[in-house]
Protein backbone atom coordinates (compact mmCIF):
# COMPACT_ATOMS: atom_id res chain seq x y z
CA UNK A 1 -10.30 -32.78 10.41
CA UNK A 2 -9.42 -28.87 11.18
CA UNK A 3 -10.88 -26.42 9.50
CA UNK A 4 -7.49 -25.34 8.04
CA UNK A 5 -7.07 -28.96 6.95
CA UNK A 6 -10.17 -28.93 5.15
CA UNK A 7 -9.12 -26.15 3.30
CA UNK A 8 -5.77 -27.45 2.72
CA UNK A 9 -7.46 -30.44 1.02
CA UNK A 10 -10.36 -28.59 -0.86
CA UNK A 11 -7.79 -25.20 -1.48
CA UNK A 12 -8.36 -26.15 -5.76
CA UNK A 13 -11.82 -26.06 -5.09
CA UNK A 14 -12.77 -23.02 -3.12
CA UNK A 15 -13.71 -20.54 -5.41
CA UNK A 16 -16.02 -23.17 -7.52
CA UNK A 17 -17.38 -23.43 -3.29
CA UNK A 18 -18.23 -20.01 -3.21
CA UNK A 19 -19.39 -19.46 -6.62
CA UNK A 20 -22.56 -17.81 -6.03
CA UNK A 21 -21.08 -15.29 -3.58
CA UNK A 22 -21.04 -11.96 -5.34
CA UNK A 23 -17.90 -10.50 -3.61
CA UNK A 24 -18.42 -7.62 -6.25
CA UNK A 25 -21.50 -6.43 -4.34
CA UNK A 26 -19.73 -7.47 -0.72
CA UNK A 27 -16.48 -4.98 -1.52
CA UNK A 28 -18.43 -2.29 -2.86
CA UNK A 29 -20.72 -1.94 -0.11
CA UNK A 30 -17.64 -2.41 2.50
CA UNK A 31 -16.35 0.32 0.58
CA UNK A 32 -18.82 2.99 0.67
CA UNK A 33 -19.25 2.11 4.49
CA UNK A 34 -15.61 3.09 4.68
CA UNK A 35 -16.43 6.45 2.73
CA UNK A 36 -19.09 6.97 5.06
CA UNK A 37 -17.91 5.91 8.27
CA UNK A 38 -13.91 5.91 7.97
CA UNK A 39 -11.16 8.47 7.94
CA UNK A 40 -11.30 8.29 3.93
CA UNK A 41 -7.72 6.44 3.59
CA UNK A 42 -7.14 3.54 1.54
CA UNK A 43 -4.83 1.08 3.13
CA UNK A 44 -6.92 -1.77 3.96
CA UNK A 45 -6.27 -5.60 5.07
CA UNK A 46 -8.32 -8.24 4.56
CA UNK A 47 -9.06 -10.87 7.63
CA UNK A 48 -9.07 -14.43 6.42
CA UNK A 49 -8.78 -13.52 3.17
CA UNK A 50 -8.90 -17.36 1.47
CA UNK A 51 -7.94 -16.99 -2.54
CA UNK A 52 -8.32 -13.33 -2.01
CA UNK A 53 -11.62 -12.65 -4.31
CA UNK A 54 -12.55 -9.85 -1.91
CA UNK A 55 -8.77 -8.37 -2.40
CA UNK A 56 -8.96 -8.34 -5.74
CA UNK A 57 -11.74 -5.84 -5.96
CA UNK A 58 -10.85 -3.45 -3.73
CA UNK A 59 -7.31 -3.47 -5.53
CA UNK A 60 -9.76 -2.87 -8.50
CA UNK A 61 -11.09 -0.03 -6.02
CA UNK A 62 -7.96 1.95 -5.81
CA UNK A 63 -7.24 0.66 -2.29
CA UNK A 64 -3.53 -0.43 -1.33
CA UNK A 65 -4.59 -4.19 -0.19
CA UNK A 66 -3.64 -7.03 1.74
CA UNK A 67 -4.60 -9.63 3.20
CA UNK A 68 -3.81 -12.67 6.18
CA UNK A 69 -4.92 -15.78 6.14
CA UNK A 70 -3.93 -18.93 8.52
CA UNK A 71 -4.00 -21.22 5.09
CA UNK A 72 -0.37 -21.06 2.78
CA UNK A 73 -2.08 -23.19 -0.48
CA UNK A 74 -5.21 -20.30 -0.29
CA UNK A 75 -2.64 -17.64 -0.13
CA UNK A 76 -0.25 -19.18 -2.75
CA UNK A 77 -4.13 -18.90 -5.04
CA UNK A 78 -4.65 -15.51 -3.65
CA UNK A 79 -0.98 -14.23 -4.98
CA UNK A 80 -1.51 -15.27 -8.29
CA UNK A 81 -5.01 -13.58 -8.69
CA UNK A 82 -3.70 -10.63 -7.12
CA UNK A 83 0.10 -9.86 -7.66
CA UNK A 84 0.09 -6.41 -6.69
CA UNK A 85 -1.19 -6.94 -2.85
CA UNK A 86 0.83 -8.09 0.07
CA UNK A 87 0.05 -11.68 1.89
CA UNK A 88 0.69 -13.42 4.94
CA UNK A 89 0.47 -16.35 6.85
CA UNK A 90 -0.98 -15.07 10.33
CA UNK A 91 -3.89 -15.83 12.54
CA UNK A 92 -6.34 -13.04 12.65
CA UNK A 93 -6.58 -14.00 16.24
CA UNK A 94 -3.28 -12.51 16.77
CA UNK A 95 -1.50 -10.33 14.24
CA UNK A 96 0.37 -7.84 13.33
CA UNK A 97 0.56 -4.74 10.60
CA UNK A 98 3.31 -2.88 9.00
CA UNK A 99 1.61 0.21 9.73
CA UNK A 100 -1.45 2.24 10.34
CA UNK A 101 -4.56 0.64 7.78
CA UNK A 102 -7.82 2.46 6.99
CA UNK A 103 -10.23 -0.22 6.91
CA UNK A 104 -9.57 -4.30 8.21
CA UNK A 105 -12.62 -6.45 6.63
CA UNK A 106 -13.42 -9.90 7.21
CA UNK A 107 -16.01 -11.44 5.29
CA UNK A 108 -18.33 -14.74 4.74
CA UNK A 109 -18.58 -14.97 8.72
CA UNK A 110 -14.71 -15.62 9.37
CA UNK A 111 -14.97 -13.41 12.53
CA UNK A 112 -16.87 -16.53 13.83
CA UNK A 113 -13.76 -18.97 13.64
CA UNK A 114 -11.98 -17.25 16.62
CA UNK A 115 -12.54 -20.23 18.90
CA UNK A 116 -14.36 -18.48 21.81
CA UNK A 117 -15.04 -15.29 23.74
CA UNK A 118 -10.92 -14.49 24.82
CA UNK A 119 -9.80 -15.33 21.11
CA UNK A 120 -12.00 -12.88 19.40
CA UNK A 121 -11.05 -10.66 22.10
CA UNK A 122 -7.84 -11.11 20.99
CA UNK A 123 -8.64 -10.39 17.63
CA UNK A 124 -10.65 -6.88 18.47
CA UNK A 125 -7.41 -6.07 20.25
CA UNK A 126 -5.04 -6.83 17.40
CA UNK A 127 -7.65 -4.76 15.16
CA UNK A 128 -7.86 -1.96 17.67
CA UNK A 129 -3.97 -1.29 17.91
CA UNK A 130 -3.63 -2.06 13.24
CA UNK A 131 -6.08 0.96 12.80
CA UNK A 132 -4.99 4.26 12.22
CA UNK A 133 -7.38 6.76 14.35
CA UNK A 134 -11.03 6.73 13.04
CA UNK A 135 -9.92 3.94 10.83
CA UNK A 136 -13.14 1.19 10.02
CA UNK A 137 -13.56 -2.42 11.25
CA UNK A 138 -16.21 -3.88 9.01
CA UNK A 139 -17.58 -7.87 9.28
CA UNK A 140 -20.36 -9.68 9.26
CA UNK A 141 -21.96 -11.91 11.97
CA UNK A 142 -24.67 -14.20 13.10
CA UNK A 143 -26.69 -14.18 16.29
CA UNK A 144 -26.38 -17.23 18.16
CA UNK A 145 -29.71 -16.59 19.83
CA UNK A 146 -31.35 -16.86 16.19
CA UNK A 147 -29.71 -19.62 14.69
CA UNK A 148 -32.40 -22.15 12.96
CA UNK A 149 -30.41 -25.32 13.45
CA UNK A 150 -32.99 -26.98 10.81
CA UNK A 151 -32.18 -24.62 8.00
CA UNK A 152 -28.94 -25.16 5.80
CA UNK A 153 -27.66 -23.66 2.30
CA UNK A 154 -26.52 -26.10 -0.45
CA UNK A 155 -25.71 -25.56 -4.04
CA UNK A 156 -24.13 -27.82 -7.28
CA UNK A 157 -21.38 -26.90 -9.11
CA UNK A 158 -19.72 -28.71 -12.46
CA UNK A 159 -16.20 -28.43 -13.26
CA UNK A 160 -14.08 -30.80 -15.71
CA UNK A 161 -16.50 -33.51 -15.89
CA UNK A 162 -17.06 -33.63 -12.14
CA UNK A 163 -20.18 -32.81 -10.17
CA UNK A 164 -19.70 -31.17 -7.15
CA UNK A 165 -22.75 -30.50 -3.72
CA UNK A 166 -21.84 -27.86 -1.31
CA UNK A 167 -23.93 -27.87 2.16
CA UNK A 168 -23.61 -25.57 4.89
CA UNK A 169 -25.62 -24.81 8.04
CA UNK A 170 -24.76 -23.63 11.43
CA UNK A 171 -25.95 -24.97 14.84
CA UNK A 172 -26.06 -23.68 17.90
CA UNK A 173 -27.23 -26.04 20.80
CA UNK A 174 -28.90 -23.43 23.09
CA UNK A 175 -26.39 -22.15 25.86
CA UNK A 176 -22.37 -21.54 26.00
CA UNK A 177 -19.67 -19.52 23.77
CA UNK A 178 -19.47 -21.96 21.16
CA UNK A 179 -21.23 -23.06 17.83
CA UNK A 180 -20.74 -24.98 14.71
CA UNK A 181 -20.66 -24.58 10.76
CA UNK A 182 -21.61 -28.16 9.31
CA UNK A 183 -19.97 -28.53 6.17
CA UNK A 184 -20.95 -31.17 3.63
CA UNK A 185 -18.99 -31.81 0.31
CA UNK A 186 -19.51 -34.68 -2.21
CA UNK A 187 -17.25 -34.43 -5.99
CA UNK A 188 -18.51 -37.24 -7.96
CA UNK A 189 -17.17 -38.46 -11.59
CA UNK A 190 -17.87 -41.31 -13.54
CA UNK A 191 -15.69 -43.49 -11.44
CA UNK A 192 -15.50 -42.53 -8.20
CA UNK A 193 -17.60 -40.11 -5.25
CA UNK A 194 -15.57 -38.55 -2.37
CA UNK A 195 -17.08 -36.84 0.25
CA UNK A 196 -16.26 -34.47 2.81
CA UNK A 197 -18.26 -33.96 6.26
CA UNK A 198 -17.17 -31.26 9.04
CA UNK A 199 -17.96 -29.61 11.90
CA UNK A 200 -15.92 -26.06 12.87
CA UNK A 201 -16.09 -25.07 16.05
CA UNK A 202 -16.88 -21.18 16.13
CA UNK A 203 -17.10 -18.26 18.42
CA UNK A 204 -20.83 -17.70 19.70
CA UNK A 205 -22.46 -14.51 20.27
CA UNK A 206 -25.68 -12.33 20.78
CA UNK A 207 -25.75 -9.08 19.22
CA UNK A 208 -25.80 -7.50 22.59
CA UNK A 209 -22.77 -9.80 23.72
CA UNK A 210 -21.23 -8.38 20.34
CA UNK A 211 -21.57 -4.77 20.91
CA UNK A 212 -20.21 -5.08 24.46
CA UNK A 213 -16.92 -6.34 23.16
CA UNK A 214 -16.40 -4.00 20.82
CA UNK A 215 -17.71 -0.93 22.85
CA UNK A 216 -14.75 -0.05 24.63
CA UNK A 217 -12.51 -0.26 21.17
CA UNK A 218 -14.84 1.97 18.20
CA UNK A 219 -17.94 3.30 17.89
CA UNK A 220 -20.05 0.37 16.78
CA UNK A 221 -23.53 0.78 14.12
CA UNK A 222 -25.03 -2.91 12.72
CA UNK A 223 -26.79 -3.15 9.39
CA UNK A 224 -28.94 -5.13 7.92
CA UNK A 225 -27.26 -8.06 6.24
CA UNK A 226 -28.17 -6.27 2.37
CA UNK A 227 -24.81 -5.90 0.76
CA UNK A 228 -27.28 -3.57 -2.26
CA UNK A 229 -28.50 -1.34 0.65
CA UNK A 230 -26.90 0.27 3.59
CA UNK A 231 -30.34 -0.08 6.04
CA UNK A 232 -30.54 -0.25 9.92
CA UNK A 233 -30.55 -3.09 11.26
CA UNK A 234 -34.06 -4.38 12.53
CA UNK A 235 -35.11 -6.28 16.02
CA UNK A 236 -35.70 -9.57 14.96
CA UNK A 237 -32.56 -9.83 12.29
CA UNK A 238 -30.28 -12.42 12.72
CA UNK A 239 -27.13 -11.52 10.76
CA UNK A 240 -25.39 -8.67 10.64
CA UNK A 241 -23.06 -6.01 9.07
CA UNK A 242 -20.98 -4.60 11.94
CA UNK A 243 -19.32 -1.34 11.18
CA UNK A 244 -16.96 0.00 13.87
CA UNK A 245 -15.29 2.75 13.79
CA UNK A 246 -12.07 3.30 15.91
CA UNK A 247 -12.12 6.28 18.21
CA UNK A 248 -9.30 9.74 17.80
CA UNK A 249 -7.20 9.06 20.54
């Protein structure tokens, strides 16, 4: 199964997925990033933006928001929870904006599911040419040379009567451009148990690697992965905030 078709299938379920994300905390750190390290404008876009949580707040912000997303049943979701923003059907990989934006985010590691090096190349471009002139870039990432294939994340969730597990972990098998997210999903009722397993293929990188892509686009800092602090990243960190900023032509 695709990643999109996974989503397709689980699109009524994603938010109860993601439930103990606090996207509150994720868009108001993004946000003072952007006051700190943008041109100070407010049109911003949102990369894989799923059922538009993220959106949402920086709406809430006082940003004029948008988002993309490769998924029509999570847009339809996002719409609905956010009727004032503008969505579209487009691969982050390859798309295109109206005009000039201020700040393009992508959260919860979506950068990753450009599938390899020349497609998330592709997406720095498309990113590069969106931004107005010191306009922000701002994601998070994952070091392929620090993935811990043995550790995973998994949490419950009850909704109507049913019981849902939600198990996620990422491997990396020690050499090329490519890595996986293992996904595991079980909903179980009184009658019946279906589960879900996947594996996404996903873009692999080093920090370094990282950098070296984006250097020739923005000005590039990384932070610690603290969405309550703005802090430096350190040597032996393994995830990321990446902040780039695009340079005056």
């Amino acid at each position: 199964m695709s990643a999109n078709a996974l989503y397709t299938d689980l699109s009524g379920y994603y938010d109860l997925m993601c439930v103990d994300i606090d996207y509150h905390a994720q868009s108001h750190c993004v946000s003072r990033l952007a006051q700190l390290f943008g041109n100070g404008g407010k049109r911003h876009l949102d990369l894989a933006c799923g059922t538009g949580p993220h959106v949402r707040h920086f709406l809430d912000f006082g940003f004029q928001s948008a988002g993309l997303d490769i998924n029509q049943p999570m847009l339809d979701i996002a719409a609905k929870r956010c009727p004032e923003a503008q969505f579209s059907m487009q691969d982050m990989g390859n798309f295109n904006a109206d005009e000039p934006l201020d700040l393009i985010t992508c959260f919860l590691y979506s950068i990753h599911y450009n599938g390899g090096i020349e497609k998330l190349q592709q997406c720095i471009r498309s990113v590069h040419d969106a931004l107005a002139d010191e306009g922000l870039f701002c994601f998070n990432a994952v070091a392929k040379d620090k993935i811990n294939n043995a550790l995973f994340v998994e949490h419950g969730a009850t909704e109507d009567d049913e019981q849902f597990n939600f198990r996620s972990s990422w491997y990396y098998r020690g050499e090329g451009e490519m890595q996986a997210l293992k996904l595991s999903i079980t909903k179980t009722n009184d009658t019946e148990q279906q589960v879900w397993h996947d594996e996404h293929p996903m873009v692999a990188v080093t920090f370094a690697e990282l950098i070296t892509l984006l250097a020739p686009y923005f000005e590039v800092q990384l932070f610690e992965h603290d969405y309550h602090k703005i802090l430096p990243i350190t040597a032996d960190a393994g995830n990321a905030i990446v902040v780039c900023t695009k340079r005056s032509q």
